[in-house]
C-alpha atoms as a PDB file:
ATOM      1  CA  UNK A   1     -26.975 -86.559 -13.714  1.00  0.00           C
ATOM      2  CA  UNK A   2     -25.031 -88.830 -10.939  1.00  0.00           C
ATOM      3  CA  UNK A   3     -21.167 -88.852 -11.896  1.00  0.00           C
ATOM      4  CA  UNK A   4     -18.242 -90.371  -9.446  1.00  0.00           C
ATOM      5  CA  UNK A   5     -14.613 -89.589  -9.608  1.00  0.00           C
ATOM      6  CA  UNK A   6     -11.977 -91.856  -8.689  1.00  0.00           C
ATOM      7  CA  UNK A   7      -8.318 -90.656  -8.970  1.00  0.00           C
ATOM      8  CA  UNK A   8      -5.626 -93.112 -10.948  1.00  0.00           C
ATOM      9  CA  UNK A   9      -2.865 -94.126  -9.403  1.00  0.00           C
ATOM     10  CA  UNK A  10       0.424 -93.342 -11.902  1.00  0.00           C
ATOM     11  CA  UNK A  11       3.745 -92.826 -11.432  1.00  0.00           C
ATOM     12  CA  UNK A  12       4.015 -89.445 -13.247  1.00  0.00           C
ATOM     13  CA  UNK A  13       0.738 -88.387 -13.431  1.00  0.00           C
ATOM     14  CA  UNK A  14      -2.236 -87.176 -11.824  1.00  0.00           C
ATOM     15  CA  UNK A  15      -5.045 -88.241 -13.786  1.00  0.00           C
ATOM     16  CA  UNK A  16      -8.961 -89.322 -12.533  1.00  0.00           C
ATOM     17  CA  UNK A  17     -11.536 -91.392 -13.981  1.00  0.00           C
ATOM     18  CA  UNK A  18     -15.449 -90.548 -14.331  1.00  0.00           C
ATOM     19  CA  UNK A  19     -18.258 -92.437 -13.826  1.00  0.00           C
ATOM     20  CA  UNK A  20     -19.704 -91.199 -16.957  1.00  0.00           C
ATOM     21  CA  UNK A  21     -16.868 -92.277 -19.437  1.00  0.00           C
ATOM     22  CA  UNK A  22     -15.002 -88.994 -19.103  1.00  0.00           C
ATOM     23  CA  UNK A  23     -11.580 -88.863 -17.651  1.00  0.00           C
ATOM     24  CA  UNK A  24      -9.001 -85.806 -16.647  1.00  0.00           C
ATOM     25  CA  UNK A  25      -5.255 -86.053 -17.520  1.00  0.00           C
ATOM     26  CA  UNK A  26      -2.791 -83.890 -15.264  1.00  0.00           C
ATOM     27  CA  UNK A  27       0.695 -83.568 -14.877  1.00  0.00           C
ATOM     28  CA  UNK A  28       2.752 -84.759 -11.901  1.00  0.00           C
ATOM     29  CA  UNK A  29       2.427 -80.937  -9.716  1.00  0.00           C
ATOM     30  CA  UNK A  30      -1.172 -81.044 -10.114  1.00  0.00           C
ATOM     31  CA  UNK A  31      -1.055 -77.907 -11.609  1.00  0.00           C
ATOM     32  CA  UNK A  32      -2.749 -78.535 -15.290  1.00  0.00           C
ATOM     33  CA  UNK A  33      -5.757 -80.764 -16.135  1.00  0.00           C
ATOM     34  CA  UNK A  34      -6.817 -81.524 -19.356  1.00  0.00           C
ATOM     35  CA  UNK A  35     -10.878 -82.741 -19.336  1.00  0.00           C
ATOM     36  CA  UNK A  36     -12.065 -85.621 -21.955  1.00  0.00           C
ATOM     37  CA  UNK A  37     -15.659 -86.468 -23.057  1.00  0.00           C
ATOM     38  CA  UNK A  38     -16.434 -89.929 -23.325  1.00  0.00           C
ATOM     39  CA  UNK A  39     -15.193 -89.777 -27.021  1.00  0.00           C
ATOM     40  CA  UNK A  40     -12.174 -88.379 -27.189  1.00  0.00           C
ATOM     41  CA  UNK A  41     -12.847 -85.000 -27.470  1.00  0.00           C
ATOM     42  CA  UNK A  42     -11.270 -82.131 -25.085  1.00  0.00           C
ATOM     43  CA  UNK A  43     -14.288 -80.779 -23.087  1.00  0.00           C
ATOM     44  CA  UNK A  44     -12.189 -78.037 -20.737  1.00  0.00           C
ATOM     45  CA  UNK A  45      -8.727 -77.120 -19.441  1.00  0.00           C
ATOM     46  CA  UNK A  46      -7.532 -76.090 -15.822  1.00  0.00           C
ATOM     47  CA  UNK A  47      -4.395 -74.332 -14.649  1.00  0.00           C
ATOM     48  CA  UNK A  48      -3.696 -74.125 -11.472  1.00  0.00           C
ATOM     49  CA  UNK A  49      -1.546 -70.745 -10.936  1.00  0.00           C
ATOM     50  CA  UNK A  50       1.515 -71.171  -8.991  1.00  0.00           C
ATOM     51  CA  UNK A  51       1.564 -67.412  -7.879  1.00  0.00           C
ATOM     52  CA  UNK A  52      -1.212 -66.121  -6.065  1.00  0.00           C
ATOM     53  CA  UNK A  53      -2.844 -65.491  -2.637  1.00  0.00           C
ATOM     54  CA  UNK A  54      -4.697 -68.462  -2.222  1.00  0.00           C
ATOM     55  CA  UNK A  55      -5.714 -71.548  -4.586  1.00  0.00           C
ATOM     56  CA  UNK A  56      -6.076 -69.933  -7.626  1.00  0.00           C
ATOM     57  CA  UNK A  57      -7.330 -72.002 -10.614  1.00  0.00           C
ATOM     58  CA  UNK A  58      -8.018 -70.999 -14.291  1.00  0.00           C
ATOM     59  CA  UNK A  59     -10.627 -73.008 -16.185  1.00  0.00           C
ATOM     60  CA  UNK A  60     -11.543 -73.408 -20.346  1.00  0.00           C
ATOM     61  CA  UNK A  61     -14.827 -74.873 -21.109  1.00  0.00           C
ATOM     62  CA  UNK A  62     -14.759 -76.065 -25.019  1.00  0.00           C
ATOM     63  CA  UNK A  63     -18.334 -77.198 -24.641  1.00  0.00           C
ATOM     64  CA  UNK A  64     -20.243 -75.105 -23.136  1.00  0.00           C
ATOM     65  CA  UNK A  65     -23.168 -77.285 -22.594  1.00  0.00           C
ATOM     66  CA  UNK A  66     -21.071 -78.647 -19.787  1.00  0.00           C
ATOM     67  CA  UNK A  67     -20.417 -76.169 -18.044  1.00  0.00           C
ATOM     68  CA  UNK A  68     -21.972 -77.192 -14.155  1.00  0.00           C
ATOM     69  CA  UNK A  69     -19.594 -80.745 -14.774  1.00  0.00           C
ATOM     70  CA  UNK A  70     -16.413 -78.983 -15.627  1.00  0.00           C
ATOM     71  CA  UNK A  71     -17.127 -76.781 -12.881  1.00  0.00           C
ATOM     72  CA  UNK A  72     -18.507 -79.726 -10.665  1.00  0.00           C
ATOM     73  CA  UNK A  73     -14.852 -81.491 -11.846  1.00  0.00           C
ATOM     74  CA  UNK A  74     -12.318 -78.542 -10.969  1.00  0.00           C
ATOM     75  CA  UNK A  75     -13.547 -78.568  -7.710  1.00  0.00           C
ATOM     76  CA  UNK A  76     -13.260 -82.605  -6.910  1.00  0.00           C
ATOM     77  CA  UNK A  77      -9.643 -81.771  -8.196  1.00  0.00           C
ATOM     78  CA  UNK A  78      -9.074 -78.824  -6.025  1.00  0.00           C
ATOM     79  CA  UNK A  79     -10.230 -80.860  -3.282  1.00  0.00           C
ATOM     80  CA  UNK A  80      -8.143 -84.043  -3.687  1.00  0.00           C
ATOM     81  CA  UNK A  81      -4.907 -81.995  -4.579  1.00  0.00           C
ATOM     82  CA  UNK A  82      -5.664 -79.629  -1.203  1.00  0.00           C
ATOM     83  CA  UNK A  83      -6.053 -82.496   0.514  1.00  0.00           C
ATOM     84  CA  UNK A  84      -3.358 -84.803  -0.799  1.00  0.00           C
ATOM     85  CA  UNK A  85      -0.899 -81.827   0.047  1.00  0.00           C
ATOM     86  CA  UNK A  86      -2.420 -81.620   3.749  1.00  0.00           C
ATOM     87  CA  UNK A  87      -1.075 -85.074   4.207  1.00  0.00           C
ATOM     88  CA  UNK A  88       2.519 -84.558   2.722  1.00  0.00           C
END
């Protein structure tokens, strides 16, 4: 399967489209994402904990026939919110 991300831009938000009709919703800190299947329905969750040596993210998988994409997902988003705070 070929997916591409692309983040949104919003004012309050931090949320990313997929290629594949999914999309993530996350609050303004980047710290919780909520993933959507190309219905409607909620796929996964990530947290990102505030307190901890390190990134530290935890991750729900609903579906777990999706596992590699949610997984494939949290890290696009760890990457772009690492990076994004590099820059700031």
């Amino acid at each position: 399967m070929h997916c591409s991300i692309n983040k949104k831009i919003r004012l309050l938000k931090n949320d990313y489209g997929l290629s594949n009709g999914y999309r993530v919703d996350g609050n303004i800190l980047a710290l919780n994402f909520t993933i959507i299947d190309s219905h409607g329905k909620k796929m996964g969750s990530i947290k990102r904990k505030l307190i901890s040596i390190g990134d530290r993210y935890e991750i729900t998988i609903f579906d777990h026939q999706q596992e590699l994409l949610a997984l494939a997902i949290l890290i696009a988003i760890a990457n772009d919110v690492n990076r994004a705070q590099r820059n700031n």
